[in-house]
PDB file of N, CA and C in Angstrom:
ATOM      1  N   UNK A   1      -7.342  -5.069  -9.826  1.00  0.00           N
ATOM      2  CA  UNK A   1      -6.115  -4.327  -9.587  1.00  0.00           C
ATOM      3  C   UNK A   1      -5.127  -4.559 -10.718  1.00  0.00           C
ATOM      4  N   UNK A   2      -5.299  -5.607 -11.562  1.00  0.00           N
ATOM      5  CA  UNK A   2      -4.158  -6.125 -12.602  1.00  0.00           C
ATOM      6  C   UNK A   2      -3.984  -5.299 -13.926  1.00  0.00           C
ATOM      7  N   UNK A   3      -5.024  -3.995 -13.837  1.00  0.00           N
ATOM      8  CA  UNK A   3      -5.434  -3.426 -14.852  1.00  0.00           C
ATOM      9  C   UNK A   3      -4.840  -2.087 -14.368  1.00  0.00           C
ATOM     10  N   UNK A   4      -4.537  -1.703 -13.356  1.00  0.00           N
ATOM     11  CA  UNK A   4      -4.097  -0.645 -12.957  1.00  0.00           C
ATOM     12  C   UNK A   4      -2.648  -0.771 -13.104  1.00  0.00           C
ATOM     13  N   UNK A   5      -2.808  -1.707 -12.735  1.00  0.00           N
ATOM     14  CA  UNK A   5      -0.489  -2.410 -12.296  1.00  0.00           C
ATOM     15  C   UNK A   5       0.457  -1.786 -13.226  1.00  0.00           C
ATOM     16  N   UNK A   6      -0.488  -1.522 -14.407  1.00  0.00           N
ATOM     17  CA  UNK A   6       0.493  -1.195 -15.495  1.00  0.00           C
ATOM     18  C   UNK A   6       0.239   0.390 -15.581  1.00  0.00           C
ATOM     19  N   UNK A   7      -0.497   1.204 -14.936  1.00  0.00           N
ATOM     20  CA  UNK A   7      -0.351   2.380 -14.329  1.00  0.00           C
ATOM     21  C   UNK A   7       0.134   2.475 -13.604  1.00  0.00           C
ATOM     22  N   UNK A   8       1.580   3.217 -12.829  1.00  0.00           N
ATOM     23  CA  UNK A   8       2.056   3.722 -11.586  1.00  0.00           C
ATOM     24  C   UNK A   8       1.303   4.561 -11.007  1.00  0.00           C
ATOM     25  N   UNK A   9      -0.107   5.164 -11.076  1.00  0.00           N
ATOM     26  CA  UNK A   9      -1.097   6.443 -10.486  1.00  0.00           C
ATOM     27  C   UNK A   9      -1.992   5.885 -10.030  1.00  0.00           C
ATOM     28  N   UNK A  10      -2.581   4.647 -10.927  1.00  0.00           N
ATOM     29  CA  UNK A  10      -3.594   4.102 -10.346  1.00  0.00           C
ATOM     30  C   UNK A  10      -3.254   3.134  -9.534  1.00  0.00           C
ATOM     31  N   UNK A  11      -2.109   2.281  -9.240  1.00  0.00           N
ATOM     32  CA  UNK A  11      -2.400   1.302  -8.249  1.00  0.00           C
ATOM     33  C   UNK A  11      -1.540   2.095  -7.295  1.00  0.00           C
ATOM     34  N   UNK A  12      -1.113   3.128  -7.127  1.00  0.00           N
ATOM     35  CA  UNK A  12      -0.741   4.261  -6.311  1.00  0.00           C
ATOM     36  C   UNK A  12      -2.453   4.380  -5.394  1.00  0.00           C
ATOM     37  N   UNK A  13      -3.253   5.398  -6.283  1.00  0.00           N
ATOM     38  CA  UNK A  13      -4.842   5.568  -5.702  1.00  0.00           C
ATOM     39  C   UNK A  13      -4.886   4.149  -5.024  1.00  0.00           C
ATOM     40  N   UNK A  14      -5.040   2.837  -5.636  1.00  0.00           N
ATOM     41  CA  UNK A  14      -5.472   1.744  -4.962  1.00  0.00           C
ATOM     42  C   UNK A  14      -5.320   1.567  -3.998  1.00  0.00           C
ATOM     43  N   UNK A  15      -4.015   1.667  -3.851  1.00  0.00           N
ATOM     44  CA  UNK A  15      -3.592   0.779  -1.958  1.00  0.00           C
ATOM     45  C   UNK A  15      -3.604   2.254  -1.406  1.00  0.00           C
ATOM     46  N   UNK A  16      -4.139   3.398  -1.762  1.00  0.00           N
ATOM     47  CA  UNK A  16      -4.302   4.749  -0.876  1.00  0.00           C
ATOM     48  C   UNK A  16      -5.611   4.238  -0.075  1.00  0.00           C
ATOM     49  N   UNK A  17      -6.464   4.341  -1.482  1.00  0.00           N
ATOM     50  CA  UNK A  17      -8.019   3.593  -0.730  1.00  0.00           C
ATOM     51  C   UNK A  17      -7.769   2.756  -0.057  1.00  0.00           C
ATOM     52  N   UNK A  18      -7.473   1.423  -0.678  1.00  0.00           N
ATOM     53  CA  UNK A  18      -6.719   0.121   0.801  1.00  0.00           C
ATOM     54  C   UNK A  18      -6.731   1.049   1.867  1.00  0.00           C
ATOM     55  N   UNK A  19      -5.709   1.478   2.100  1.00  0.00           N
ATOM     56  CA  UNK A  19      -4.846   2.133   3.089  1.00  0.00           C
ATOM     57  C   UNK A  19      -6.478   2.712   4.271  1.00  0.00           C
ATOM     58  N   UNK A  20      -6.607   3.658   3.631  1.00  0.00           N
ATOM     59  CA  UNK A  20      -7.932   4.353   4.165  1.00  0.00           C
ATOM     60  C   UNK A  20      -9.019   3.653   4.529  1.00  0.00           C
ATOM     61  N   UNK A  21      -9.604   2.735   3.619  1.00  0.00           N
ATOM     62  CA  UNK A  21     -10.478   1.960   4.125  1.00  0.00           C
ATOM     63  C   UNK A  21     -10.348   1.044   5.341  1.00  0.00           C
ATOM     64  N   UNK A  22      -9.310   0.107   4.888  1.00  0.00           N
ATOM     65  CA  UNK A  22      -9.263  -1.059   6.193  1.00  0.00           C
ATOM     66  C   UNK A  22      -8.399  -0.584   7.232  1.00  0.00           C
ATOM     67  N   UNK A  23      -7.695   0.526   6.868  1.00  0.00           N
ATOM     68  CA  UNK A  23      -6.313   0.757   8.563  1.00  0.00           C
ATOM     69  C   UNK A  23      -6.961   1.936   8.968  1.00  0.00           C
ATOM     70  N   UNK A  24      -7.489   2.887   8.634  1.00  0.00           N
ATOM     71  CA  UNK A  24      -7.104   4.678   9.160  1.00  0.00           C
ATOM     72  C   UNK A  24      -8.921   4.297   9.628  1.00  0.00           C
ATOM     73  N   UNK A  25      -9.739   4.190   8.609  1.00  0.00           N
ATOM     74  CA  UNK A  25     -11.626   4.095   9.633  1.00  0.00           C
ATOM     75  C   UNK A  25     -10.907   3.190  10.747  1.00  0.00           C
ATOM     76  N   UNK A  26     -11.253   2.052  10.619  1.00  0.00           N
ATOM     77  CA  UNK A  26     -11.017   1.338  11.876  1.00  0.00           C
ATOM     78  C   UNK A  26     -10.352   1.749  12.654  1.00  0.00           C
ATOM     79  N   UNK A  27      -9.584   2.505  12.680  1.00  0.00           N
ATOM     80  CA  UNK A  27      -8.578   3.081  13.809  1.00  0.00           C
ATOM     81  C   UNK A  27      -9.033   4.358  14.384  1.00  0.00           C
ATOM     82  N   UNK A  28      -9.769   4.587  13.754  1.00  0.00           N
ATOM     83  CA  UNK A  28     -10.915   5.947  13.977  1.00  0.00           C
ATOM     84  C   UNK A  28     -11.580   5.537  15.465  1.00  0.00           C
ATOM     85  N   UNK A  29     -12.006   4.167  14.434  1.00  0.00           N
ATOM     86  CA  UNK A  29     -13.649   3.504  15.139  1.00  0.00           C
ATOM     87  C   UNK A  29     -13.033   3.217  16.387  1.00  0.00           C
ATOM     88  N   UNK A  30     -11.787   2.429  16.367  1.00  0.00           N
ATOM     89  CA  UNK A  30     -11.321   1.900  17.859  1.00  0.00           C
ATOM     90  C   UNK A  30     -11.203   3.067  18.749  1.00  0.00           C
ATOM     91  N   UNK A  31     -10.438   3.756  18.046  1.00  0.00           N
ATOM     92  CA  UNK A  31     -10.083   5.604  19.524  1.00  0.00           C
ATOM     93  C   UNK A  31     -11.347   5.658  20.007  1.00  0.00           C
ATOM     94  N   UNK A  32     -12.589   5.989  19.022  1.00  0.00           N
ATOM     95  CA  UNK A  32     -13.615   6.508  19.593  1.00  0.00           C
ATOM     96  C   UNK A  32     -14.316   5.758  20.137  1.00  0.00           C
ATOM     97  N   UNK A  33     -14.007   4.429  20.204  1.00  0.00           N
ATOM     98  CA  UNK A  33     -14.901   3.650  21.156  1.00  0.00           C
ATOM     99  C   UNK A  33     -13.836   3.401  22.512  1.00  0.00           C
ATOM    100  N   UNK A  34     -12.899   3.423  22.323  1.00  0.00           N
ATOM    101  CA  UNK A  34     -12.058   3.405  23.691  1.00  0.00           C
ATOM    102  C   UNK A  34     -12.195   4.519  24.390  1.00  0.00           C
ATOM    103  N   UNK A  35     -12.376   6.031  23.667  1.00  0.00           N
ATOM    104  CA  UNK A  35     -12.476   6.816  24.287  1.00  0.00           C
ATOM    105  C   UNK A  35     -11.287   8.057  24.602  1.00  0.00           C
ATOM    106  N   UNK A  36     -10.521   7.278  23.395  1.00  0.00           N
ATOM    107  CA  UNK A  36      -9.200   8.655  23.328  1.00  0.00           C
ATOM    108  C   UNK A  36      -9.730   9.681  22.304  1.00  0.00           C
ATOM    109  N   UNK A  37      -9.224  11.008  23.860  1.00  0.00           N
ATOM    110  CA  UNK A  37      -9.956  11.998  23.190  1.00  0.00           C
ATOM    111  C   UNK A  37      -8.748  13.321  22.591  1.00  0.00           C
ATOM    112  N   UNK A  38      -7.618  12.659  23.150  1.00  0.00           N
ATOM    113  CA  UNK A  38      -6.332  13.436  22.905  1.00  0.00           C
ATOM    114  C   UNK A  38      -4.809  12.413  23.128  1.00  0.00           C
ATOM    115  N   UNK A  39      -3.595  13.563  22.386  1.00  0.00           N
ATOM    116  CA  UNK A  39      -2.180  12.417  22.976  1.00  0.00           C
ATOM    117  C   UNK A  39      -1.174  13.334  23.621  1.00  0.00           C
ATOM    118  N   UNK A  40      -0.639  12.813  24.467  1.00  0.00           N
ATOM    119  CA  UNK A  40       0.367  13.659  24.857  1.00  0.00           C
ATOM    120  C   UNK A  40       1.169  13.407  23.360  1.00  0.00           C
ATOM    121  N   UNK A  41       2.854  14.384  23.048  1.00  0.00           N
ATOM    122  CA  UNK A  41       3.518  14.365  22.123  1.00  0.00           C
ATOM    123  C   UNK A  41       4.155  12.913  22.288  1.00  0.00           C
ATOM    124  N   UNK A  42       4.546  12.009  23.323  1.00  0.00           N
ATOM    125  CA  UNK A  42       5.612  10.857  23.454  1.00  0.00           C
ATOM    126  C   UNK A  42       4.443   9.947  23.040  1.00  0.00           C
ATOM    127  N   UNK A  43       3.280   9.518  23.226  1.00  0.00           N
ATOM    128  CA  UNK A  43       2.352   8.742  23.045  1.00  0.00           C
ATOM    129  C   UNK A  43       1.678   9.128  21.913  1.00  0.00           C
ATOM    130  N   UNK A  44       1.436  10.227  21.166  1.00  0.00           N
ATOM    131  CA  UNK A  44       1.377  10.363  19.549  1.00  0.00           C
ATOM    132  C   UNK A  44       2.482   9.453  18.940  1.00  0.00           C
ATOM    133  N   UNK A  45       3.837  10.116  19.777  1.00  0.00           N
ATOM    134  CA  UNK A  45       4.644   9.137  18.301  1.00  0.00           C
ATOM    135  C   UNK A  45       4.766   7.794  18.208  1.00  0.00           C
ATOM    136  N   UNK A  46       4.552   7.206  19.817  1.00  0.00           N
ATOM    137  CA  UNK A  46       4.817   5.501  20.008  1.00  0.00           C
ATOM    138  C   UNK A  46       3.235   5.716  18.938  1.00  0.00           C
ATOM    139  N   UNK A  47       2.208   5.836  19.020  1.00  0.00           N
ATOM    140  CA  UNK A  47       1.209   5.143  18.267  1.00  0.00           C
ATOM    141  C   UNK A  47       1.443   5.728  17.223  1.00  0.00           C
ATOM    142  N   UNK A  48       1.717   6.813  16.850  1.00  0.00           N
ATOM    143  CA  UNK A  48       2.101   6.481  15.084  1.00  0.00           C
ATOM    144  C   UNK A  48       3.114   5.955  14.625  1.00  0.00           C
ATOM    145  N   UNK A  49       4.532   5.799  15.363  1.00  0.00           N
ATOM    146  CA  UNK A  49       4.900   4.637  14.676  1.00  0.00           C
ATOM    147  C   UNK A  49       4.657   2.553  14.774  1.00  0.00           C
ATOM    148  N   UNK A  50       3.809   2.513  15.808  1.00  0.00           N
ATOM    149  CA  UNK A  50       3.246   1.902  15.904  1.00  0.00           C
ATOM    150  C   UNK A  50       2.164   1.291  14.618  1.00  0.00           C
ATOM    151  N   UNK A  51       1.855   2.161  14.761  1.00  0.00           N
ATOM    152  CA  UNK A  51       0.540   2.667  13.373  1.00  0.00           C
ATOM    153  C   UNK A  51       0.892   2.082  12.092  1.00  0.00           C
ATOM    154  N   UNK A  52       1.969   3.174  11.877  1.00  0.00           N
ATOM    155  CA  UNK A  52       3.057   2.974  10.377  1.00  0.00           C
ATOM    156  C   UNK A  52       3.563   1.823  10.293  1.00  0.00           C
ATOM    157  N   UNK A  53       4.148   1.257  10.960  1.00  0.00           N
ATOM    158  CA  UNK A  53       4.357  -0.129  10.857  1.00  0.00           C
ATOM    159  C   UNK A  53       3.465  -1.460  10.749  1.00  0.00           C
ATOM    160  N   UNK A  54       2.509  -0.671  11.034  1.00  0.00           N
ATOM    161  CA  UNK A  54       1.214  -1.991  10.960  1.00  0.00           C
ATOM    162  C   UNK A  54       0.978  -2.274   9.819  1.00  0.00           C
ATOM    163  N   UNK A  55       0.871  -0.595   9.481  1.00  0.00           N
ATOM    164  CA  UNK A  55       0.683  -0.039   8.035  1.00  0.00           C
ATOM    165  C   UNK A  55       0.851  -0.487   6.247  1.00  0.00           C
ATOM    166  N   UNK A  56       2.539  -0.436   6.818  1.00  0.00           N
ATOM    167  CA  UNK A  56       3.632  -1.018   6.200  1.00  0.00           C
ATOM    168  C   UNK A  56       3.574  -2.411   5.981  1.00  0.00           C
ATOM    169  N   UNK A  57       3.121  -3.371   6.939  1.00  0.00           N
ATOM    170  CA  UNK A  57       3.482  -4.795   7.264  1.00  0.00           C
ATOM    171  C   UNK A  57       2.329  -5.280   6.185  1.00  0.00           C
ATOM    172  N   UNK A  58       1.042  -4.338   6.283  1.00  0.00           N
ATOM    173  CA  UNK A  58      -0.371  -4.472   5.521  1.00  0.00           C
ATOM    174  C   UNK A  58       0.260  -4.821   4.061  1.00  0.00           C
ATOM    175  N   UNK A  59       1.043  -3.572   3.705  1.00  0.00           N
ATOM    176  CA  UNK A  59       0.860  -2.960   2.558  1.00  0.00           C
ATOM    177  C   UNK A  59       1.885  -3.384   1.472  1.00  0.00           C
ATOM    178  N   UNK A  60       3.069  -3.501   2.105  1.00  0.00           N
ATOM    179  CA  UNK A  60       4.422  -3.914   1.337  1.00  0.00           C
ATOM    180  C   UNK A  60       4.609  -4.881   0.641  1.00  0.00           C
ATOM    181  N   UNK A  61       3.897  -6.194   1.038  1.00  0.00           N
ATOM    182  CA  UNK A  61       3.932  -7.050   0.323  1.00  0.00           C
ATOM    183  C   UNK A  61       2.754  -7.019  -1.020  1.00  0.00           C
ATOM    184  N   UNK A  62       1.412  -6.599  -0.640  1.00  0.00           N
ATOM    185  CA  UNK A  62       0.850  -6.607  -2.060  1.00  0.00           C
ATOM    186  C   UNK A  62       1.555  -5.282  -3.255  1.00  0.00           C
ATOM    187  N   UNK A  63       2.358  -4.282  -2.631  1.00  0.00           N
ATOM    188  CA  UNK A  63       2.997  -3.505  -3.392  1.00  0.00           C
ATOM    189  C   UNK A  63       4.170  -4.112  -4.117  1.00  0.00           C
ATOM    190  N   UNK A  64       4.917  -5.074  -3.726  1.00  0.00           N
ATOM    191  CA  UNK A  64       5.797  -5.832  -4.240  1.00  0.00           C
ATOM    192  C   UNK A  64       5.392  -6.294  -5.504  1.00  0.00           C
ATOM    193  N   UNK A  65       4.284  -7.046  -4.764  1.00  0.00           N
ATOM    194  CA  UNK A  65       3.689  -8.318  -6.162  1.00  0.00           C
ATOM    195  C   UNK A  65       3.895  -7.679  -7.398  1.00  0.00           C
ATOM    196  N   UNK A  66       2.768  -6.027  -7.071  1.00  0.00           N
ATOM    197  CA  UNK A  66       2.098  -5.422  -8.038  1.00  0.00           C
ATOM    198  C   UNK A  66       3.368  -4.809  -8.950  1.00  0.00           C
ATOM    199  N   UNK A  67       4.381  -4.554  -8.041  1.00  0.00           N
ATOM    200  CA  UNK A  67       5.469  -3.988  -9.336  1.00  0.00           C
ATOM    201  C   UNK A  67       6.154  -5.245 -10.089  1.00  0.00           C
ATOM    202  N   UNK A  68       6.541  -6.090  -9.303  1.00  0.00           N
ATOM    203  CA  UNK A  68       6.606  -7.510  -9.647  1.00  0.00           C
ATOM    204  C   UNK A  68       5.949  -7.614 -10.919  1.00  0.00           C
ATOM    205  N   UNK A  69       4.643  -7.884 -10.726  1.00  0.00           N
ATOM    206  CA  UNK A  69       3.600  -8.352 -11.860  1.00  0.00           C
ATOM    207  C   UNK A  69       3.867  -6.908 -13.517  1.00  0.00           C
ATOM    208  N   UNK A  70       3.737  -5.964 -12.880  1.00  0.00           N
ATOM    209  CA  UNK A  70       4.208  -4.892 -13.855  1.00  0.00           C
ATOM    210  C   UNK A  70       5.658  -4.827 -14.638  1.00  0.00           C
ATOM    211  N   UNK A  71       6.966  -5.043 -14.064  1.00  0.00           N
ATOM    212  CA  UNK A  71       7.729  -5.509 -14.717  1.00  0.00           C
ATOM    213  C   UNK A  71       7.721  -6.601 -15.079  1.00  0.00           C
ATOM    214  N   UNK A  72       7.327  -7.712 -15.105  1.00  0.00           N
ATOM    215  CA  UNK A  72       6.782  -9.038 -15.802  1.00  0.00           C
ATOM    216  C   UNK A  72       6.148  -8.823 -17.238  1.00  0.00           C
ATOM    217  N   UNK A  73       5.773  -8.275 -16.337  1.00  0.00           N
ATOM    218  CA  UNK A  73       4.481  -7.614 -17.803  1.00  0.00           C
ATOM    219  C   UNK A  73       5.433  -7.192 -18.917  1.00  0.00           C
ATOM    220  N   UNK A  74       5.953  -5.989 -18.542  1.00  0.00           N
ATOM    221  CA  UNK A  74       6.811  -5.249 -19.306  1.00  0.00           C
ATOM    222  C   UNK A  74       7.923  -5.957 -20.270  1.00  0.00           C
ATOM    223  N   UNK A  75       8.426  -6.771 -19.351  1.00  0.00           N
ATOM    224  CA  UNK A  75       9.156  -7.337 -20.245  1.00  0.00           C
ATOM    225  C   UNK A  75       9.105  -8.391 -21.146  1.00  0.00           C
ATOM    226  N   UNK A  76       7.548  -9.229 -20.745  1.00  0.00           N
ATOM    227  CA  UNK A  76       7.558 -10.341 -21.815  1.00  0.00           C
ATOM    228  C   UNK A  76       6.985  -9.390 -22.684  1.00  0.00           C
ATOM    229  N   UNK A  77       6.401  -7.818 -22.950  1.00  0.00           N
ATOM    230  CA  UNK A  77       5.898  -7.506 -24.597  1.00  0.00           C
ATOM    231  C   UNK A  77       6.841  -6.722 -24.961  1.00  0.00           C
ATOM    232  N   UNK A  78       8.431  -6.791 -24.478  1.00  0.00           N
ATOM    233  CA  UNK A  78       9.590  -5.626 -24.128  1.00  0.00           C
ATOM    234  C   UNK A  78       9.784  -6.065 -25.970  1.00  0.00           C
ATOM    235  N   UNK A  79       9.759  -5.228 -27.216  1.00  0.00           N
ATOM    236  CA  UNK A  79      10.516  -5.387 -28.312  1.00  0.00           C
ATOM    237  C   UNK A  79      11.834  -5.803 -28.572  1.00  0.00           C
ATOM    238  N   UNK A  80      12.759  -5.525 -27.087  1.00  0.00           N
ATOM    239  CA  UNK A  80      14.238  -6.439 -27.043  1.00  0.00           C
ATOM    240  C   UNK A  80      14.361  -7.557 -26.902  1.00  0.00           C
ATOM    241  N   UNK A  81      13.446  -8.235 -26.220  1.00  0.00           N
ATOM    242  CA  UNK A  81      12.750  -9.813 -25.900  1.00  0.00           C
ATOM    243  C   UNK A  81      12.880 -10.191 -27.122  1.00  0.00           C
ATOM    244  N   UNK A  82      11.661  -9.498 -27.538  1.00  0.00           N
ATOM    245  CA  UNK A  82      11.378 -10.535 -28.620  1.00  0.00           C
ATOM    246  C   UNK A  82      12.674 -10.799 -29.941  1.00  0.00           C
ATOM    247  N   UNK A  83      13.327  -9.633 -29.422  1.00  0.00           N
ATOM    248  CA  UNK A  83      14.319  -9.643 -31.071  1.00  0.00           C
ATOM    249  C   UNK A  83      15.532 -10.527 -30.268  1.00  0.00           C
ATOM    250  N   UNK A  84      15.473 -10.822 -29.257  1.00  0.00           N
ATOM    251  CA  UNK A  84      16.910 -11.479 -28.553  1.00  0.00           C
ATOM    252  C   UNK A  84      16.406 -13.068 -28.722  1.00  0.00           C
ATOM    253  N   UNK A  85      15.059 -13.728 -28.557  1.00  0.00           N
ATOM    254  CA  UNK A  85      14.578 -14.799 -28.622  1.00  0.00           C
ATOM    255  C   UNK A  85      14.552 -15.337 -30.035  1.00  0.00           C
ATOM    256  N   UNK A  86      14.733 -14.843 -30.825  1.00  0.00           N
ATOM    257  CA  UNK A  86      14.755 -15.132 -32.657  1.00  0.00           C
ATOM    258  C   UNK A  86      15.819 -15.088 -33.326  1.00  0.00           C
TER     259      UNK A  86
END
């Protein structure tokens, strides 16, 4: 992922896949093994925001790091750095 970081598109795609792989299948897999086959409108939204927040809780912190780590980046090869340190 440390190779993307310094793309905003690709570690965008990344935690999409994340996203898709480990939260949205599994959540597939659970309905259809519980056996929900529909939602009323009040019980769509408690479980999607339910959902979204799980979501979120997953996701926010490795999105942090990654901009974290990207402005890090940025600025120790920033050309103002270096001319302010000399």
């Amino acid at each position: 992922m440390a190779r993307h970081a310094q793309q905003p598109l690709g570690a965008a795609a990344i935690f999409g896949l994340v996203g898709m792989l480990l939260v949205a299948g599994p959540t597939l897999v659970l309905l259809a093994a519980v056996g929900v086959a529909e939602f009323s409108p009040l019980s769509y939204a408690i479980f999607k925001g339910v959902w979204a927040g799980i979501l979120a809780a997953l996701l926010v912190l490795p999105m942090i790091i990654v901009a974290l780590h990207d402005g890090l980046l940025q600025a120790s090869t920033s050309p103002e750095l270096a001319a302010k340190k000399s």
